[in-house]
PDB file of N, CA and C in Angstrom:
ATOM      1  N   UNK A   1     143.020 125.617  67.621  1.00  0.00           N
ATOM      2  CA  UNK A   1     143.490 126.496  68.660  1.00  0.00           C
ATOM      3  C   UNK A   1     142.282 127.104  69.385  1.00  0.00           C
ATOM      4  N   UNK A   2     142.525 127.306  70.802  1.00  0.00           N
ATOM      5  CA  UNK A   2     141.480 127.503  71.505  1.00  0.00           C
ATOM      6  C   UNK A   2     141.241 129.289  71.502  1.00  0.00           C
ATOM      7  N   UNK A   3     139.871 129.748  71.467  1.00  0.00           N
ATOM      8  CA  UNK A   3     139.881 131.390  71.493  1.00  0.00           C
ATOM      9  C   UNK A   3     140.382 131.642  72.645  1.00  0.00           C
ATOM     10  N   UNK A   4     140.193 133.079  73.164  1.00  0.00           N
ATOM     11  CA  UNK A   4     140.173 133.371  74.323  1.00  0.00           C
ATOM     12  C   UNK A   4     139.569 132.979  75.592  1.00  0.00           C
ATOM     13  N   UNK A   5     137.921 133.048  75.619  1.00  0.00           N
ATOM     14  CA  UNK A   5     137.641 132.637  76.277  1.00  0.00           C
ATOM     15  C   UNK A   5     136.941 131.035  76.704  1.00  0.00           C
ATOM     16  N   UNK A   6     137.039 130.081  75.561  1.00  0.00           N
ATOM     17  CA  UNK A   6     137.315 128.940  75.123  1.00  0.00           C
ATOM     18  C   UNK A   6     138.064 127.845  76.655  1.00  0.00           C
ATOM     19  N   UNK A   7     137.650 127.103  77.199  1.00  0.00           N
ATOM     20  CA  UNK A   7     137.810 126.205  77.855  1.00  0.00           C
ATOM     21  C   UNK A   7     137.593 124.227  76.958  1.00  0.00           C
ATOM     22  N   UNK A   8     138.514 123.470  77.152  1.00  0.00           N
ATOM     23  CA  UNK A   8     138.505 122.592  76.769  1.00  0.00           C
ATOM     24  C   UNK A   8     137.875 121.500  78.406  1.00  0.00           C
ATOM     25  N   UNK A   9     136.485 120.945  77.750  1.00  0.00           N
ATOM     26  CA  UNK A   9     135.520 119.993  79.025  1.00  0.00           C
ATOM     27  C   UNK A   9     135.609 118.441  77.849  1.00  0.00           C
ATOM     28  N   UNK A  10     135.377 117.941  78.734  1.00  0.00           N
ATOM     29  CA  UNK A  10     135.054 116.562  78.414  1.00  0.00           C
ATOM     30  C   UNK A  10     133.794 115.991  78.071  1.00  0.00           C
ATOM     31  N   UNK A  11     133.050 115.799  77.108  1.00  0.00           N
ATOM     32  CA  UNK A  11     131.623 115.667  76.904  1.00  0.00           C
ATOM     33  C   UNK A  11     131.150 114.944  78.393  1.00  0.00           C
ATOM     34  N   UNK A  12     130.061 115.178  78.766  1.00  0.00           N
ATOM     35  CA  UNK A  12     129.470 114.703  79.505  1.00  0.00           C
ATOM     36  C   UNK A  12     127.991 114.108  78.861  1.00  0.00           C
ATOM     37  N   UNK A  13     127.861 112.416  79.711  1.00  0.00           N
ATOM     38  CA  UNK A  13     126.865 111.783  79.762  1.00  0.00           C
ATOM     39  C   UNK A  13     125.161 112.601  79.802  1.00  0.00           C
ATOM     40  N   UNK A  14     124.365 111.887  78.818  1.00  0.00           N
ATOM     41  CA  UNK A  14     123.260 112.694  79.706  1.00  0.00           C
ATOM     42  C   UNK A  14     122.740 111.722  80.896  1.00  0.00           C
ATOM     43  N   UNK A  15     122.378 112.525  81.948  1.00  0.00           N
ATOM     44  CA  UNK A  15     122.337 112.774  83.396  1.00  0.00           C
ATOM     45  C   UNK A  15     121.218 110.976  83.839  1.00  0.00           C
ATOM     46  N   UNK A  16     120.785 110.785  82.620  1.00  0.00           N
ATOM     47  CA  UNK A  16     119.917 109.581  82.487  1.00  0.00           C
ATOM     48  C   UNK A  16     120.606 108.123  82.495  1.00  0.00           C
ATOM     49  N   UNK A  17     121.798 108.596  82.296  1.00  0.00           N
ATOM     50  CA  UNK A  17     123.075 107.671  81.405  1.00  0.00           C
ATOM     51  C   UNK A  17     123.585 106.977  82.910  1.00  0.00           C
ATOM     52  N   UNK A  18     123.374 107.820  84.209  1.00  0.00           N
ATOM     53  CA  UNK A  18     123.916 107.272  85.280  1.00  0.00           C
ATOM     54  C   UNK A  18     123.202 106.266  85.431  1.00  0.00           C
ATOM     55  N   UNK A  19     124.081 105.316  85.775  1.00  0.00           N
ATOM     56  CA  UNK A  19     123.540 104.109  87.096  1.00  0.00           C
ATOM     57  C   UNK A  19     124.162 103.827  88.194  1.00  0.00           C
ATOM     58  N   UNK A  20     123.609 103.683  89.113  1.00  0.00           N
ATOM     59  CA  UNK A  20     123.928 103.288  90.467  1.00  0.00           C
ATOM     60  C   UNK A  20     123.807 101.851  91.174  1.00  0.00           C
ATOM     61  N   UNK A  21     124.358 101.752  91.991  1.00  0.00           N
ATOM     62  CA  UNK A  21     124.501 100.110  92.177  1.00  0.00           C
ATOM     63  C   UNK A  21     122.968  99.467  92.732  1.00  0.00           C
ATOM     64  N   UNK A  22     121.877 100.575  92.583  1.00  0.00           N
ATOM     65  CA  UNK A  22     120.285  99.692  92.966  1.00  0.00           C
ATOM     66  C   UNK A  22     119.861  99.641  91.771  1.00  0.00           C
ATOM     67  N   UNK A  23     120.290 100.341  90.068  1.00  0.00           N
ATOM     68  CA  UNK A  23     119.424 100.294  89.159  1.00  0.00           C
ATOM     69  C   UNK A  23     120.377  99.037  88.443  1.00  0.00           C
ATOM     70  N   UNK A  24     121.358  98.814  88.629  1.00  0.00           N
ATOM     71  CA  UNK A  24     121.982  97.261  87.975  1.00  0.00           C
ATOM     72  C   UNK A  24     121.113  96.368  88.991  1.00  0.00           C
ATOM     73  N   UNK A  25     120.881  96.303  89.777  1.00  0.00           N
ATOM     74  CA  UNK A  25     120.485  94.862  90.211  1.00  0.00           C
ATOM     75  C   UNK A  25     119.040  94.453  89.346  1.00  0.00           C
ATOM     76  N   UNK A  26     119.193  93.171  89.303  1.00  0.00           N
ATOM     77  CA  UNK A  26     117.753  92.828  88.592  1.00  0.00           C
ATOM     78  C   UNK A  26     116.827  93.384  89.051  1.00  0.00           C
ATOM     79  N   UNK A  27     115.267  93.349  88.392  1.00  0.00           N
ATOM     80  CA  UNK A  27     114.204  93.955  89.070  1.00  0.00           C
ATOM     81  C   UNK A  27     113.273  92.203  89.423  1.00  0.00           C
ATOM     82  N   UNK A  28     112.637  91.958  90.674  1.00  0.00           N
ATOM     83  CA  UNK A  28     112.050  91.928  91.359  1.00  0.00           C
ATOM     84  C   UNK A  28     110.896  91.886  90.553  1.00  0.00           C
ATOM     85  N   UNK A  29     109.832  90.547  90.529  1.00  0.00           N
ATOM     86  CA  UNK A  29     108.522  90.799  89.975  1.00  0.00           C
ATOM     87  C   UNK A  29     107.461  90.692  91.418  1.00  0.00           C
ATOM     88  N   UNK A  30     106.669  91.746  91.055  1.00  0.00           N
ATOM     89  CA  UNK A  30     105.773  92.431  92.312  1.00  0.00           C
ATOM     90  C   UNK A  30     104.976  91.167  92.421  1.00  0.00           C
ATOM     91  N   UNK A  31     104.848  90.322  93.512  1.00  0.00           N
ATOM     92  CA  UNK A  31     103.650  89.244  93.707  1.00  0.00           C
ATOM     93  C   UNK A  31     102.494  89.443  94.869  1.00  0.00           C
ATOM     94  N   UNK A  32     102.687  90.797  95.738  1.00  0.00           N
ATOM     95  CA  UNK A  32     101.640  91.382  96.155  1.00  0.00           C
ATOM     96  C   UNK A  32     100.850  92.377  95.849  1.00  0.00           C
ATOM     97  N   UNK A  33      99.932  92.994  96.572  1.00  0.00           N
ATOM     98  CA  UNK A  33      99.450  94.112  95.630  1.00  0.00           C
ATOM     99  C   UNK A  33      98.260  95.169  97.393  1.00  0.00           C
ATOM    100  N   UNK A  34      98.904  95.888  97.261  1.00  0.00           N
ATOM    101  CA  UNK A  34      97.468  96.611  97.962  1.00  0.00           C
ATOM    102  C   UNK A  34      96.583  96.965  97.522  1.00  0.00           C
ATOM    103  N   UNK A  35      95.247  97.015  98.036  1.00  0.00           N
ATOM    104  CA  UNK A  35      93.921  97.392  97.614  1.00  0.00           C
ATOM    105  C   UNK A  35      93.947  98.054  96.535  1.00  0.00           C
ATOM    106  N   UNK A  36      94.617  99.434  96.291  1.00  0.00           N
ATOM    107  CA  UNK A  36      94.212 100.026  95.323  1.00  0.00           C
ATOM    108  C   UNK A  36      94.876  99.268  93.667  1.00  0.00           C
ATOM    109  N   UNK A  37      95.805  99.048  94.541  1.00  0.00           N
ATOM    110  CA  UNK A  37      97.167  98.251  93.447  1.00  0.00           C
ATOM    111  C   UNK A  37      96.136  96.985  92.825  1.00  0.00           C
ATOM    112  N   UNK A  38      95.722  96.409  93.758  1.00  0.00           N
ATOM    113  CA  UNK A  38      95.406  95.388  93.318  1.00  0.00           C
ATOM    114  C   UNK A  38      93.840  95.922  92.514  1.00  0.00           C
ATOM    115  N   UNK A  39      93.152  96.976  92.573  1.00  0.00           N
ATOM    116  CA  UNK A  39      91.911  97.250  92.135  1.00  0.00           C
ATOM    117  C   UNK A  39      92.632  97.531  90.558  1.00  0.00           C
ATOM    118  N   UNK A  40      93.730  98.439  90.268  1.00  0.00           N
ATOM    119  CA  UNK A  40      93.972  98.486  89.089  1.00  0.00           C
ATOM    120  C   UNK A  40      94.560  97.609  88.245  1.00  0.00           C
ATOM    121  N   UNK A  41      94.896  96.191  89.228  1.00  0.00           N
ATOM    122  CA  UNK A  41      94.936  95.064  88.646  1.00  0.00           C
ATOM    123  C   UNK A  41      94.645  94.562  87.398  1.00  0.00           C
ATOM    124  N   UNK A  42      93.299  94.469  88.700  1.00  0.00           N
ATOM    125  CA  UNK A  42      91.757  93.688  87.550  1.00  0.00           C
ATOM    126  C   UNK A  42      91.233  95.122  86.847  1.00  0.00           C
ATOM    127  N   UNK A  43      90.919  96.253  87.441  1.00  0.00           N
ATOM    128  CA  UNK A  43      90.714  97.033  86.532  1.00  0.00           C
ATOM    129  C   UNK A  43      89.197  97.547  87.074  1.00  0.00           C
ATOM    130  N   UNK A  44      89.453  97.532  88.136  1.00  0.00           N
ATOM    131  CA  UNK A  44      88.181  97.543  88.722  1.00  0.00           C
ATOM    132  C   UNK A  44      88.320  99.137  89.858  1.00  0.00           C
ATOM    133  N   UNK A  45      87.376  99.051  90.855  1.00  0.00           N
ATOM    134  CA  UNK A  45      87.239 100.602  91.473  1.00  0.00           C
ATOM    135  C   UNK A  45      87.942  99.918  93.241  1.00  0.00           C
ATOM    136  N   UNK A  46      88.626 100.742  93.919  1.00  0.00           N
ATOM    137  CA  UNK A  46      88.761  99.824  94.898  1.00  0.00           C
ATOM    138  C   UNK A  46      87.685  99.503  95.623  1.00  0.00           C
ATOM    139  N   UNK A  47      86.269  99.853  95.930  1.00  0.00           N
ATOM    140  CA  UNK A  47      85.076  99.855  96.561  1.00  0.00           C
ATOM    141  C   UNK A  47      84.820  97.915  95.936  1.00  0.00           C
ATOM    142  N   UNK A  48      84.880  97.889  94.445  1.00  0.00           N
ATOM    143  CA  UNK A  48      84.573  96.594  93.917  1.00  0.00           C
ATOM    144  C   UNK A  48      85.815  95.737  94.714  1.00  0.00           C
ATOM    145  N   UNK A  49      86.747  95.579  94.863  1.00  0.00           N
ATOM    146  CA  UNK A  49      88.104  94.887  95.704  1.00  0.00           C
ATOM    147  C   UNK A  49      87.361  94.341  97.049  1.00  0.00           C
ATOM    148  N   UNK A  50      87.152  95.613  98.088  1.00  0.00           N
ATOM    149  CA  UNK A  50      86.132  95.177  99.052  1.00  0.00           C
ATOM    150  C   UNK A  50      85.076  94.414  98.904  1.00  0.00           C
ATOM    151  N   UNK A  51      84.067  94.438  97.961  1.00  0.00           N
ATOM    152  CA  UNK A  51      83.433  93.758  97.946  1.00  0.00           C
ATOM    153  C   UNK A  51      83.410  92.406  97.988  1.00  0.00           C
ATOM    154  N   UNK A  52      84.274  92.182  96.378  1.00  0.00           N
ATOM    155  CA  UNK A  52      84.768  90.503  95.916  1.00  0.00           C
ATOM    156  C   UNK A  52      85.240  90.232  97.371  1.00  0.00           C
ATOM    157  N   UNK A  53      86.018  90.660  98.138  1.00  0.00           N
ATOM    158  CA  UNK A  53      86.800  90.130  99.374  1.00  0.00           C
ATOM    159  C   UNK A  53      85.805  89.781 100.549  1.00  0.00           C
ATOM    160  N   UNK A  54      84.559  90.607 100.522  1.00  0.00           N
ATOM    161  CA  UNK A  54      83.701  89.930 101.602  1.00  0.00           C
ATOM    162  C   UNK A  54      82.610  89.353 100.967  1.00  0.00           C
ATOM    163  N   UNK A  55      82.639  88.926  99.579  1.00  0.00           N
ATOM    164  CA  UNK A  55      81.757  87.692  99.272  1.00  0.00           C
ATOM    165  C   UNK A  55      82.432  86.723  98.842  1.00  0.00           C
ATOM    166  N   UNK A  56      83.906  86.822  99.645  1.00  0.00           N
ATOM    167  CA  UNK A  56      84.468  85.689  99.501  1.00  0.00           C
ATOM    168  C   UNK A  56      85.299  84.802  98.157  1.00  0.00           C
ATOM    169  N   UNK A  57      85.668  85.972  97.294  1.00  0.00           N
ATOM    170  CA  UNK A  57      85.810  85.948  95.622  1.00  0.00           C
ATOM    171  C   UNK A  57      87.322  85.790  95.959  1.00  0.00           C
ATOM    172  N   UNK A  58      87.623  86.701  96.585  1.00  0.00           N
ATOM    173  CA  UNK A  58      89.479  87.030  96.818  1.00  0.00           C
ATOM    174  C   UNK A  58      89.820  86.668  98.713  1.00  0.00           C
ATOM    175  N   UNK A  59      91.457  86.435  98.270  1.00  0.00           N
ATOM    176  CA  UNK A  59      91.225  86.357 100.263  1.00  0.00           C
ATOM    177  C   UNK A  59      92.795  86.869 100.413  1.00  0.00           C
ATOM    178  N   UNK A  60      92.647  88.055 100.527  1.00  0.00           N
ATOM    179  CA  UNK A  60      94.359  88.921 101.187  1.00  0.00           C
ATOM    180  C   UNK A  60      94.715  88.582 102.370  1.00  0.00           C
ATOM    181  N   UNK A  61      96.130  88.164 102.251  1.00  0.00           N
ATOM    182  CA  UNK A  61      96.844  88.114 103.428  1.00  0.00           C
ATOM    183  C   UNK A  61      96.739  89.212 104.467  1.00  0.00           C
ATOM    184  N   UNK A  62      96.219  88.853 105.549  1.00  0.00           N
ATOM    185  CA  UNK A  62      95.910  90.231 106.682  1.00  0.00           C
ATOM    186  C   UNK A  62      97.240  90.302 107.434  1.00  0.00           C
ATOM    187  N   UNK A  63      98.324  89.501 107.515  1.00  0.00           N
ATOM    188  CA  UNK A  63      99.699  89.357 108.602  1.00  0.00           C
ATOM    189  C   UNK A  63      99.981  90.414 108.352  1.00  0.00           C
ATOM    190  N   UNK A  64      99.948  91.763 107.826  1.00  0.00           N
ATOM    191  CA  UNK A  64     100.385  93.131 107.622  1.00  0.00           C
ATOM    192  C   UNK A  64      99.523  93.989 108.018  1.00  0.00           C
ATOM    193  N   UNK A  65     100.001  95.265 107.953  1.00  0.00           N
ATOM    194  CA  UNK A  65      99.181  96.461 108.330  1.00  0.00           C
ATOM    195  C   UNK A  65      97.767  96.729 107.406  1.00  0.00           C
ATOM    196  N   UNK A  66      97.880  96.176 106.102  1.00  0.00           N
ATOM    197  CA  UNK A  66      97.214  96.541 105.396  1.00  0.00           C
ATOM    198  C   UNK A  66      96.974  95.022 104.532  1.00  0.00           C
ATOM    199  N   UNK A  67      95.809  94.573 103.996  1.00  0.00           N
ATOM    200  CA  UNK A  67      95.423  93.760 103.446  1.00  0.00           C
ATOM    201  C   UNK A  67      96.227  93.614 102.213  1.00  0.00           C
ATOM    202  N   UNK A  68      97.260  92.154 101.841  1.00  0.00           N
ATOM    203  CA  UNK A  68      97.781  92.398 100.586  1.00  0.00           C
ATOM    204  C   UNK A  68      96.949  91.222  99.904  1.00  0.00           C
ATOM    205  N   UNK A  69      97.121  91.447  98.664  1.00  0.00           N
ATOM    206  CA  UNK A  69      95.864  90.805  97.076  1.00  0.00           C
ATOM    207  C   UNK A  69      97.727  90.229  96.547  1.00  0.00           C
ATOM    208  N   UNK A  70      97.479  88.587  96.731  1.00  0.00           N
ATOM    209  CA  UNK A  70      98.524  88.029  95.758  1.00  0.00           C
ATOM    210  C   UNK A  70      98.513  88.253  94.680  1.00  0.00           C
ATOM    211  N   UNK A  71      99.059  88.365  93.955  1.00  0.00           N
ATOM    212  CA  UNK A  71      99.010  88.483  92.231  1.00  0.00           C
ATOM    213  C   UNK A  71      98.611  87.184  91.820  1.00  0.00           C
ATOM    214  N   UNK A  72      98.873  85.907  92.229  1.00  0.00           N
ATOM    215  CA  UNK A  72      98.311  84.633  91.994  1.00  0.00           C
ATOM    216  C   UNK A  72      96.861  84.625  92.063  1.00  0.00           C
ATOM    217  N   UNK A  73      95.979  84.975  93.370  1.00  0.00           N
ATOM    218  CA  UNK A  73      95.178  84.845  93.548  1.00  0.00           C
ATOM    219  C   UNK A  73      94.052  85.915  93.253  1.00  0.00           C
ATOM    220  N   UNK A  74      94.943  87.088  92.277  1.00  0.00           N
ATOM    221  CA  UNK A  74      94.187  87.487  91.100  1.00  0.00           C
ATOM    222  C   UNK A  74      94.151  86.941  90.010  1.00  0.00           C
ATOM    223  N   UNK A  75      94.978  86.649  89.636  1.00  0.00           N
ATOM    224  CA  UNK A  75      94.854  85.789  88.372  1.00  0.00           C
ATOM    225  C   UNK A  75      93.647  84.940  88.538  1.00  0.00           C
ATOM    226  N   UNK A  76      93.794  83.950  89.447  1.00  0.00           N
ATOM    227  CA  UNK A  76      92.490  83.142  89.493  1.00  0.00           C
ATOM    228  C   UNK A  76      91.748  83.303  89.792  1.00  0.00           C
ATOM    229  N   UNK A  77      91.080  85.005  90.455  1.00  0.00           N
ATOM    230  CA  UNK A  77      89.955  85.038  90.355  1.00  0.00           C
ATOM    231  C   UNK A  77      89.671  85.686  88.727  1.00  0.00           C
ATOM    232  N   UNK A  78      90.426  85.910  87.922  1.00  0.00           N
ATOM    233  CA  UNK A  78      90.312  86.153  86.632  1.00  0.00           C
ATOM    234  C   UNK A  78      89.986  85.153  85.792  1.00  0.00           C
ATOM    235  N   UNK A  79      90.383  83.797  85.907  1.00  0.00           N
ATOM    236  CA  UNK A  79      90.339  82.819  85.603  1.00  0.00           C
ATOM    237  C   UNK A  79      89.136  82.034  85.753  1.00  0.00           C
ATOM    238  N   UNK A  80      88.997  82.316  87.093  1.00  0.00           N
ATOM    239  CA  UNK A  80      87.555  81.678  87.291  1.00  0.00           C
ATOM    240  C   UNK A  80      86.080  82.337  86.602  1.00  0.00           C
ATOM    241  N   UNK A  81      86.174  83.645  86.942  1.00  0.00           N
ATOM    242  CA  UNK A  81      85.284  84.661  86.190  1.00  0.00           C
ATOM    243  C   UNK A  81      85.127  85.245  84.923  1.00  0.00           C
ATOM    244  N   UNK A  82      85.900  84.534  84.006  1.00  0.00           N
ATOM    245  CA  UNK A  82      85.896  85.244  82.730  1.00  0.00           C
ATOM    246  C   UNK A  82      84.926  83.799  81.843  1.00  0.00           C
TER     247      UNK A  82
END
């Protein structure tokens, strides 16, 4: 029996528990990367990114606003340099 001031609620989810119809869709594996993105890639400083790129180590797609670093064509400069 309920007290006085006693209300009967329905447990609620924790708030984490929601999903929405963008967190069901699969996720998407990232195959570009911007400068900095791509500096923490390899693991490097972005100043080193610039560099490798004008001695010709890496070569980002420029068709964008901003230089993108394939994820492929990190790998192989990983590949080549290790």
């Amino acid at each position: 029996m309920l007290k006085e001031n006693e209300q009967l609620t329905k447990p609620r989810a924790p708030r984490h528990c929601h999903t929405n119809a963008w967190e069901t869709k699969t996720s998407v594996e990232k195959k570009g990367f911007k400068r900095a993105e791509a500096a923490t890639y390899l693991g490097v400083t972005a100043v080193t990114i610039d560099r490798l790129t004008k001695r010709g180590l890496l070569h980002p797609s420029r068709a964008l606003r901003h230089p993108i670093y394939s994820r492929d064509d990190l790998d192989r400069f990983l590949r080549e340099t290790s």
